[in-house]
Protein backbone atom coordinates (compact mmCIF):
# COMPACT_ATOMS: atom_id res chain seq x y z
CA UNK A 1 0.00 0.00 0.00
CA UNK A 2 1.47 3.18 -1.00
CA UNK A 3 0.82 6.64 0.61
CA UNK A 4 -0.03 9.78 -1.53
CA UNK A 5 -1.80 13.25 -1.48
CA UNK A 6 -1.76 16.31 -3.72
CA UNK A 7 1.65 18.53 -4.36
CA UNK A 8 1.57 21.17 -7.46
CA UNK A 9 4.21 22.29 -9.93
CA UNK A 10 4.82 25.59 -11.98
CA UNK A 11 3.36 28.79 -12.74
CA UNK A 12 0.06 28.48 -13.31
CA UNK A 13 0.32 25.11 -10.59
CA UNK A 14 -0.42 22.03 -12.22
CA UNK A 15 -1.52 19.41 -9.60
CA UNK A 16 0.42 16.05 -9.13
CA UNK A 17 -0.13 12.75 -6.48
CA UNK A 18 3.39 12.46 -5.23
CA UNK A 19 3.84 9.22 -3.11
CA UNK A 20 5.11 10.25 -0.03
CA UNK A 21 8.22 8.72 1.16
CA UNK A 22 10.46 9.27 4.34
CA UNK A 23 12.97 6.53 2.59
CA UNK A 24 14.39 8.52 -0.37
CA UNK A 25 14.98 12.46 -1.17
CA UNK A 26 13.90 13.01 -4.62
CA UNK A 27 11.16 14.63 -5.64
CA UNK A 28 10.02 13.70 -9.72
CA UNK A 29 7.23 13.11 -11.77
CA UNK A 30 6.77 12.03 -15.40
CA UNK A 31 7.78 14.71 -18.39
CA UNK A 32 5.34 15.24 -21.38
CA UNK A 33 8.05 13.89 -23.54
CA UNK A 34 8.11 10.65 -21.98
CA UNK A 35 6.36 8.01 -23.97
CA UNK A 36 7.09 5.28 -21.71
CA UNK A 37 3.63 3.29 -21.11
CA UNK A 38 4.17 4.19 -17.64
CA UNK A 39 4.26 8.12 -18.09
CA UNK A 40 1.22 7.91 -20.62
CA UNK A 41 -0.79 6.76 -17.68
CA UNK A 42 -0.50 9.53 -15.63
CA UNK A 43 -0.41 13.47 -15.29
CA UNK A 44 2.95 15.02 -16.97
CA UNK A 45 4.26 17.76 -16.63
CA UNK A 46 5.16 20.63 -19.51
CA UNK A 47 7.77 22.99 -19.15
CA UNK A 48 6.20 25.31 -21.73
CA UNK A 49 3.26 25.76 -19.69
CA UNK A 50 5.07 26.67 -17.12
CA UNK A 51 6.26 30.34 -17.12
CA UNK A 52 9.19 30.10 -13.23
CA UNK A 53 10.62 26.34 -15.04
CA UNK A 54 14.31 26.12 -14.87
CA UNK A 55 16.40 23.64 -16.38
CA UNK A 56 18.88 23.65 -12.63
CA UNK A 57 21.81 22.45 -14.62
CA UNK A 58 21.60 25.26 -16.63
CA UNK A 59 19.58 27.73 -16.46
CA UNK A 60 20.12 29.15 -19.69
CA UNK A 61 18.58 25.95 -20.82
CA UNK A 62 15.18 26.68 -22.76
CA UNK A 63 12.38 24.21 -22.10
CA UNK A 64 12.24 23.38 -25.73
CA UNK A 65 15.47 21.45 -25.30
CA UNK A 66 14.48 19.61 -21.88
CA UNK A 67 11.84 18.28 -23.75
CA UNK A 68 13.98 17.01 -26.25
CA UNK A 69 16.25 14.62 -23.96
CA UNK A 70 14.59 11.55 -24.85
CA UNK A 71 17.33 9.25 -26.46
CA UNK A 72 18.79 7.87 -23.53
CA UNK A 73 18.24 7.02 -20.03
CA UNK A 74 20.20 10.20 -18.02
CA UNK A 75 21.40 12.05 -17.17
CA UNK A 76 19.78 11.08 -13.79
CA UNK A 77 19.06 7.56 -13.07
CA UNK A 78 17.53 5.73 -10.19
CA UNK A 79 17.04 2.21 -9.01
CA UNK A 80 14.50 0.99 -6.45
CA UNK A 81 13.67 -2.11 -5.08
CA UNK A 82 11.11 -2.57 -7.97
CA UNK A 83 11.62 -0.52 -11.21
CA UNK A 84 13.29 2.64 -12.64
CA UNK A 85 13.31 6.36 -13.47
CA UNK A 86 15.11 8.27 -15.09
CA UNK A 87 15.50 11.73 -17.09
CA UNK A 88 17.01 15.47 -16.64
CA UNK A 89 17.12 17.68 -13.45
CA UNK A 90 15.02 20.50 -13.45
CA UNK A 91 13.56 23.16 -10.83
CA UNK A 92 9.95 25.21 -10.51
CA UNK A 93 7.55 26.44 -8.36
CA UNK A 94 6.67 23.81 -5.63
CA UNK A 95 3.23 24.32 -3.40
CA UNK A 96 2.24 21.50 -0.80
CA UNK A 97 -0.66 22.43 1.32
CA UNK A 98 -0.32 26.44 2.33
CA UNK A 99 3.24 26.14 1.53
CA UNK A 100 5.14 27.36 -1.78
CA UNK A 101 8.75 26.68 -2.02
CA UNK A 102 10.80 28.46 -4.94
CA UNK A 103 13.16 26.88 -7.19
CA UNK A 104 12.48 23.27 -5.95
CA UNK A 105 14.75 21.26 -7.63
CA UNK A 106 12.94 17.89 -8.64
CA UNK A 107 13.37 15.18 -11.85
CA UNK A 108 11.65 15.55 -14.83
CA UNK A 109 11.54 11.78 -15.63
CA UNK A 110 11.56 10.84 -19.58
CA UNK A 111 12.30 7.26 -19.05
CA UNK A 112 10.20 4.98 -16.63
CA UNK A 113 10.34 1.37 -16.43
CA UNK A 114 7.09 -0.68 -16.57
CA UNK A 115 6.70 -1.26 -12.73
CA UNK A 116 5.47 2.30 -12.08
CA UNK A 117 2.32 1.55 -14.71
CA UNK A 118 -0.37 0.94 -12.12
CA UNK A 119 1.05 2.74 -8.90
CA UNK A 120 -1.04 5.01 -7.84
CA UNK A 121 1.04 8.03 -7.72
CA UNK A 122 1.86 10.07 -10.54
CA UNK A 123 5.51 10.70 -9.40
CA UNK A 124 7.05 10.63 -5.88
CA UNK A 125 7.89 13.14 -3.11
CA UNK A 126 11.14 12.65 -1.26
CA UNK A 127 11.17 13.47 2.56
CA UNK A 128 14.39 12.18 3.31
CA UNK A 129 18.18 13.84 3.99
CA UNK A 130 20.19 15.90 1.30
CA UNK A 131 23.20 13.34 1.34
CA UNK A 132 21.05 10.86 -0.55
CA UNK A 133 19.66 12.75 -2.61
CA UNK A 134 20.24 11.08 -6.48
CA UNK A 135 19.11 14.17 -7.86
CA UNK A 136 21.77 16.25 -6.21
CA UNK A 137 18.85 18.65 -4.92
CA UNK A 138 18.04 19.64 -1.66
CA UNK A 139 14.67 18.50 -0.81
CA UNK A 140 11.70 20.25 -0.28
CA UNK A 141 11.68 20.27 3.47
CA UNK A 142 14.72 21.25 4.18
CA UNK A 143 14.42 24.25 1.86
CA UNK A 144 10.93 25.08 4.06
CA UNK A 145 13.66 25.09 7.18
CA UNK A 146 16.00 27.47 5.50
CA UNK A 147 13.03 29.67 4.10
CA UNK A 148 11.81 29.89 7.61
CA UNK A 149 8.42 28.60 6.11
CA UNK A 150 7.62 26.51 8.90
CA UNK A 151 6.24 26.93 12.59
CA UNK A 152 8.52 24.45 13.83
CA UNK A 153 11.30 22.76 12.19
CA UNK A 154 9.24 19.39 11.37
CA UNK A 155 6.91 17.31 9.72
CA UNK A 156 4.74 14.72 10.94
CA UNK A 157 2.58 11.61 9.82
CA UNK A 158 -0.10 10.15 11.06
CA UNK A 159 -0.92 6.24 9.40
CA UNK A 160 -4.80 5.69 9.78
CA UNK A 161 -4.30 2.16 11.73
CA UNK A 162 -7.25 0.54 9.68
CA UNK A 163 -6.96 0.71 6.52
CA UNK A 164 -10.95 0.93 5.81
CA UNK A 165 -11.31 4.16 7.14
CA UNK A 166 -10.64 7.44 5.86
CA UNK A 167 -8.48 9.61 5.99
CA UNK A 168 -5.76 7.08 5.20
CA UNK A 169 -3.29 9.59 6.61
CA UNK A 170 -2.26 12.56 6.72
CA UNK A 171 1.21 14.72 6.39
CA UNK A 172 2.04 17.95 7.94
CA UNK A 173 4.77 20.65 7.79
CA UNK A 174 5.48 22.49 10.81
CA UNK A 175 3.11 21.35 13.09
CA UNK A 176 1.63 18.51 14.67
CA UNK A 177 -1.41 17.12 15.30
CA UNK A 178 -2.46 15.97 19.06
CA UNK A 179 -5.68 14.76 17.56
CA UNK A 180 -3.99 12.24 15.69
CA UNK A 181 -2.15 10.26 18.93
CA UNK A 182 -2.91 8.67 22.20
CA UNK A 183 -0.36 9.62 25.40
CA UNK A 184 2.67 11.18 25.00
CA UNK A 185 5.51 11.45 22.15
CA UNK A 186 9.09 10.40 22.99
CA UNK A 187 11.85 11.68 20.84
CA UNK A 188 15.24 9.45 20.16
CA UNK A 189 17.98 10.89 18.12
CA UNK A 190 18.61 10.02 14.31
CA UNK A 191 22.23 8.23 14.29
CA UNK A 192 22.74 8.83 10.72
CA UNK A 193 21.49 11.20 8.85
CA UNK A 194 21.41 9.89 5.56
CA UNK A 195 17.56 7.95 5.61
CA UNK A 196 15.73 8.82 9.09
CA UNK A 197 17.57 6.03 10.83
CA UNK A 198 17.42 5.18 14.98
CA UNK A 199 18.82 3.10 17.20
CA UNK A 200 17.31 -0.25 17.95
CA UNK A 201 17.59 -1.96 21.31
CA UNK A 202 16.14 -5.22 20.48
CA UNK A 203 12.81 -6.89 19.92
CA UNK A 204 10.22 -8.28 22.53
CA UNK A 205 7.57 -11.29 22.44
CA UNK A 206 5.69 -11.96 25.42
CA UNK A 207 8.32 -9.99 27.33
CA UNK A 208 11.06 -12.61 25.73
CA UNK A 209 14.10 -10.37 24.07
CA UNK A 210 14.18 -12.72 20.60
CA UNK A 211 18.34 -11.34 20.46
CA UNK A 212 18.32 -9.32 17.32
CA UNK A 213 21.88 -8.78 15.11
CA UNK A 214 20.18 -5.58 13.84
CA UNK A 215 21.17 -2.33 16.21
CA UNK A 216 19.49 0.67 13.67
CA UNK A 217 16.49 0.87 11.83
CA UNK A 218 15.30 3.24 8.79
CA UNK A 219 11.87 4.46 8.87
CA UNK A 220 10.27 4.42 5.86
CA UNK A 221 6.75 5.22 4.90
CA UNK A 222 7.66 3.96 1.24
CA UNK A 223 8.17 -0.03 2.18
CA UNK A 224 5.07 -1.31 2.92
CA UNK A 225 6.22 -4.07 5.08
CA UNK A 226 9.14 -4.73 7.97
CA UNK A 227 12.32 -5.69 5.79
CA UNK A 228 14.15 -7.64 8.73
CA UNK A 229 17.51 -9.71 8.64
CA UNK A 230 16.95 -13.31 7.72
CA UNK A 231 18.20 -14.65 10.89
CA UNK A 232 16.74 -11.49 13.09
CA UNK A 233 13.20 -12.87 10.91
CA UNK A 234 13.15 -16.43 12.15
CA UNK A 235 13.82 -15.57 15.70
CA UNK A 236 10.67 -13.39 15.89
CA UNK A 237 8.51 -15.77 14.33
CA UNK A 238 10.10 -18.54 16.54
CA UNK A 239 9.03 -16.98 19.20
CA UNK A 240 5.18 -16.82 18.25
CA UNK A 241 3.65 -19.40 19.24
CA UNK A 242 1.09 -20.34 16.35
CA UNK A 243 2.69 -19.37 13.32
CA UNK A 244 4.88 -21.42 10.41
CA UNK A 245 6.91 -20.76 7.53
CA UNK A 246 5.57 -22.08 3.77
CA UNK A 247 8.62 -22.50 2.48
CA UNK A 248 7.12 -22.15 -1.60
CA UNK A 249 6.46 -18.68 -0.96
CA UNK A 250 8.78 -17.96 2.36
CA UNK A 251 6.16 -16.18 4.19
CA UNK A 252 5.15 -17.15 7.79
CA UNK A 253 1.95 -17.67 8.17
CA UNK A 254 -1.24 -17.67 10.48
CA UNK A 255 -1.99 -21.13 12.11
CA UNK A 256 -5.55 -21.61 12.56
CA UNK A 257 -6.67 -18.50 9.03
CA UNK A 258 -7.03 -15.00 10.31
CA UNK A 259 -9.87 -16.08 12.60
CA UNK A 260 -6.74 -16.75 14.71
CA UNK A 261 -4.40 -13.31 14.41
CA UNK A 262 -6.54 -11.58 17.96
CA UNK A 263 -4.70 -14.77 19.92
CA UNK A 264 -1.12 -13.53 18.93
CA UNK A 265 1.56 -11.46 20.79
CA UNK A 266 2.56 -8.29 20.21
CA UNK A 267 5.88 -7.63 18.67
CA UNK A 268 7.50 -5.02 20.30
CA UNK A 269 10.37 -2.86 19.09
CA UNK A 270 12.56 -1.26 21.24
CA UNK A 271 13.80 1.92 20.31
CA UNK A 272 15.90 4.71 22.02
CA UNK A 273 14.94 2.58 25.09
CA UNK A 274 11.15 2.63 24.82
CA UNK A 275 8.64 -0.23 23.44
CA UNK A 276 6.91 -0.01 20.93
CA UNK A 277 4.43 -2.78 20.86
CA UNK A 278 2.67 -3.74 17.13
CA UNK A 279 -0.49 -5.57 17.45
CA UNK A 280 -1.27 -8.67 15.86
CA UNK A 281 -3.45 -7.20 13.48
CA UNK A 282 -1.14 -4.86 12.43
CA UNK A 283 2.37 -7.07 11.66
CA UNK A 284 0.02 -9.68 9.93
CA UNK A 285 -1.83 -9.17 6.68
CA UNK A 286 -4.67 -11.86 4.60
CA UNK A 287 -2.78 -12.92 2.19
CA UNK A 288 -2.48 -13.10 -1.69
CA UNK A 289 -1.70 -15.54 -4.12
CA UNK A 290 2.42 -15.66 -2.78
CA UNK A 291 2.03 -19.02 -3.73
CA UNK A 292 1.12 -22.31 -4.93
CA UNK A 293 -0.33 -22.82 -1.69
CA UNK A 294 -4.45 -22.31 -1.06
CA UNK A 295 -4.21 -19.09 1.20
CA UNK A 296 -7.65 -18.57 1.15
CA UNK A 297 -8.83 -17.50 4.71
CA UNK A 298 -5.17 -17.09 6.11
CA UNK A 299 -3.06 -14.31 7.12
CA UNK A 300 1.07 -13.79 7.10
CA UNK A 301 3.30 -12.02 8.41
CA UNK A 302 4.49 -8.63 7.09
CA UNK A 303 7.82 -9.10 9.12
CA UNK A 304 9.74 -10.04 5.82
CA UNK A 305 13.63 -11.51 6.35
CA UNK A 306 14.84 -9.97 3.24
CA UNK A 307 18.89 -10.36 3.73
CA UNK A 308 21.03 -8.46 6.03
CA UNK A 309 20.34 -7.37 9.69
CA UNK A 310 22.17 -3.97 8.60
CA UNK A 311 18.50 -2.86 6.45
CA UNK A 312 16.37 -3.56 8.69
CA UNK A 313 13.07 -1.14 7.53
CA UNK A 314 10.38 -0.40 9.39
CA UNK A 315 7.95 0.32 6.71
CA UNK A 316 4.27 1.56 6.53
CA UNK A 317 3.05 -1.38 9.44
CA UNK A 318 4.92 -0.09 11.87
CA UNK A 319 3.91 3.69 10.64
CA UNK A 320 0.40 2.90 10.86
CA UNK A 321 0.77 1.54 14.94
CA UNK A 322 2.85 4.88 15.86
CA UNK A 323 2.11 8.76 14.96
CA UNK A 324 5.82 9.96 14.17
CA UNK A 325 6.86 13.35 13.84
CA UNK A 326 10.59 14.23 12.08
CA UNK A 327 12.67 16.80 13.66
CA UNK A 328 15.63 19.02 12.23
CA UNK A 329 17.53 21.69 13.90
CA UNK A 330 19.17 23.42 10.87
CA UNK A 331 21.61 25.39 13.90
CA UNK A 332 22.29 22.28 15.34
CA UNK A 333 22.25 19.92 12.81
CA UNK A 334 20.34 17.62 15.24
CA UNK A 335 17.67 15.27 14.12
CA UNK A 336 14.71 13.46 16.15
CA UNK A 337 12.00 11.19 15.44
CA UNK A 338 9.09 11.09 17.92
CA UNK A 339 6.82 8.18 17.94
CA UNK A 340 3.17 8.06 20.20
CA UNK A 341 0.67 5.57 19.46
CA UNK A 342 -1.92 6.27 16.67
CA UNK A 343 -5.69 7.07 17.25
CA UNK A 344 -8.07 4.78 16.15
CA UNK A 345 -10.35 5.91 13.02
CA UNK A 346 -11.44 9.45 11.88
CA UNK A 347 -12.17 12.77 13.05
């Protein structure tokens, strides 16, 4: 499940659905001059229409011949775990919400690879760091900060924990909302700031610590599971009584259909010291067609070992369970994330 809301480009502001993602910094969508299947099927945008466009590797650069970089993949490229963009640099007009930011760099994507055909996003909207930024931009935070656009220096996200109800989230600059939590939030410093990443004590089921290898975690609204070490995968599930692994598709799995999920543990991560316990029905999912197996009626696990202990994701699960709220002090160059747990439902 992917996350998006509205974000406009250029002068007049044509509107876009950027994906919103805490796990990468660039901000693109598709060019009119892409005729990739998967730029046909959404909203481009035109440089000519636009009257502030830049070309940000030159400005001297007329939109004429932006439009007419179409013979290769650059000079920008970028991989992600499925699919990829690619196409020329440019900067405009940004508005999100209330907020307009001036000469936002972002990627005017000519090439785009068939997996981006049905998202349902028209382009995506980076909320991470500068220093991984492919674009070479600064992203469209951080220029907010430095405008002194912002109330405080932060954005926040609320998850709607069930996925049936509406709003499915929300995302704020500069303010948060108390609406959208239960108790108190507690901060815990970012140890890298490259992706919004924070130290991880170890995991909890039934009070049991399962010994993770992983000691960091990256938040990142744009996974939409728990990417976990292999080895740091099995010893969760291990520890849950009622579940096994199908092998054919390597998911764990529900003993007993989802009828059963309300009689599991939490899982509880434990982060800058404090647990944070995910309920049942929020690390498992009903399943699909992962594989050759009948899944009808059953539920996995969205705690996924997908390789090393060292990315270890918390993705959109664990997003939905906590309200979390992003913190920069651009004197300091300190960074928090605060986590509380989510309200229930809408306003």
């Amino acid at each position: 499940m992917l996350y998006y809301g509205e974000f406009y480009l250029g002068s007049p502001p044509k509107q876009f659905t950027g994906c919103f993602d805490t796990g990468s910094s660039d901000t693109w969508v598709p060019s009119v001059a892409c005729l990739d299947p998967s730029c046909q099927t959404h909203d481009r945008f035109n440089p000519l229409q636009s009257s502030t466009f830049k070309s940000s590797a030159n400005t001297d650069t007329p939109a004429e011949a932006v439009l007419q970089r179409t013979s290769s993949w650059g000079p920008f490229m970028i991989t992600y775990g499925t699919g990829q963009v690619a196409g020329t640099v440019a900067a405009d007009t940004l508005t999100v919400g209330n907020i307009t930011v001036k000469n936002q760099g972002f990627g005017l994507v000519l090439r785009a690879s068939t997996d981006f055909l049905d998202i349902s996003c028209d382009g995506l909207f980076g909320l991470g760091f500068p220093q991984i930024s492919n674009l070479q931009t600064t992203p469209a935070f951080f220029n907010m900060l430095s405008d002194g656009q912002l109330d405080q220096p932060l954005f926040s996200l609320y998850l709607n924990p069930d996925v049936t109800k509406e709003p499915a989230g929300e995302l704020e600059f500069g303010s948060i909302d108390t609406s959208r939590y239960v108790g108190k939030l507690t901060y815990t410093p970012v140890v890298e700031k490259k992706y919004w990443t924070v130290g991880l004590s170890g995991v909890t089921v039934s009070g049991v610590d399962v010994g993770m290898e992983a000691t960091r975690v990256v938040i990142d609204s744009g996974t939409s599971a728990i990417l976990l070490g292999a080895n740091d995968a099995a010893s969760i599930h291990k520890a849950i009584p009622g579940m096994y692994l199908d092998r054919q598709s390597g998911y764990w799995v529900v003993k007993g259909g989802c009828a059963a999920v309300a009689d599991l543990p939490p899982v509880t991560f434990v982060i800058g010291g404090t647990p944070y316990a995910m309920p049942p029905q929020l690390w498992t999912r009903p399943a699909a067609s992962e594989s050759s197996t009948d899944f009808s009626g059953q539920c996995v696990s969205v705690l996924i070992g997908a390789g090393m202990a060292s990315n270890t994701i918390l993705g959109a699960p664990f997003l939905r369970a906590f309200y979390s709220v992003y913190t920069y002090d651009m004197a300091s160059k300190v960074a928090q994330i605060g986590f509380a747990q989510a309200a229930d439902g809408s306003k």
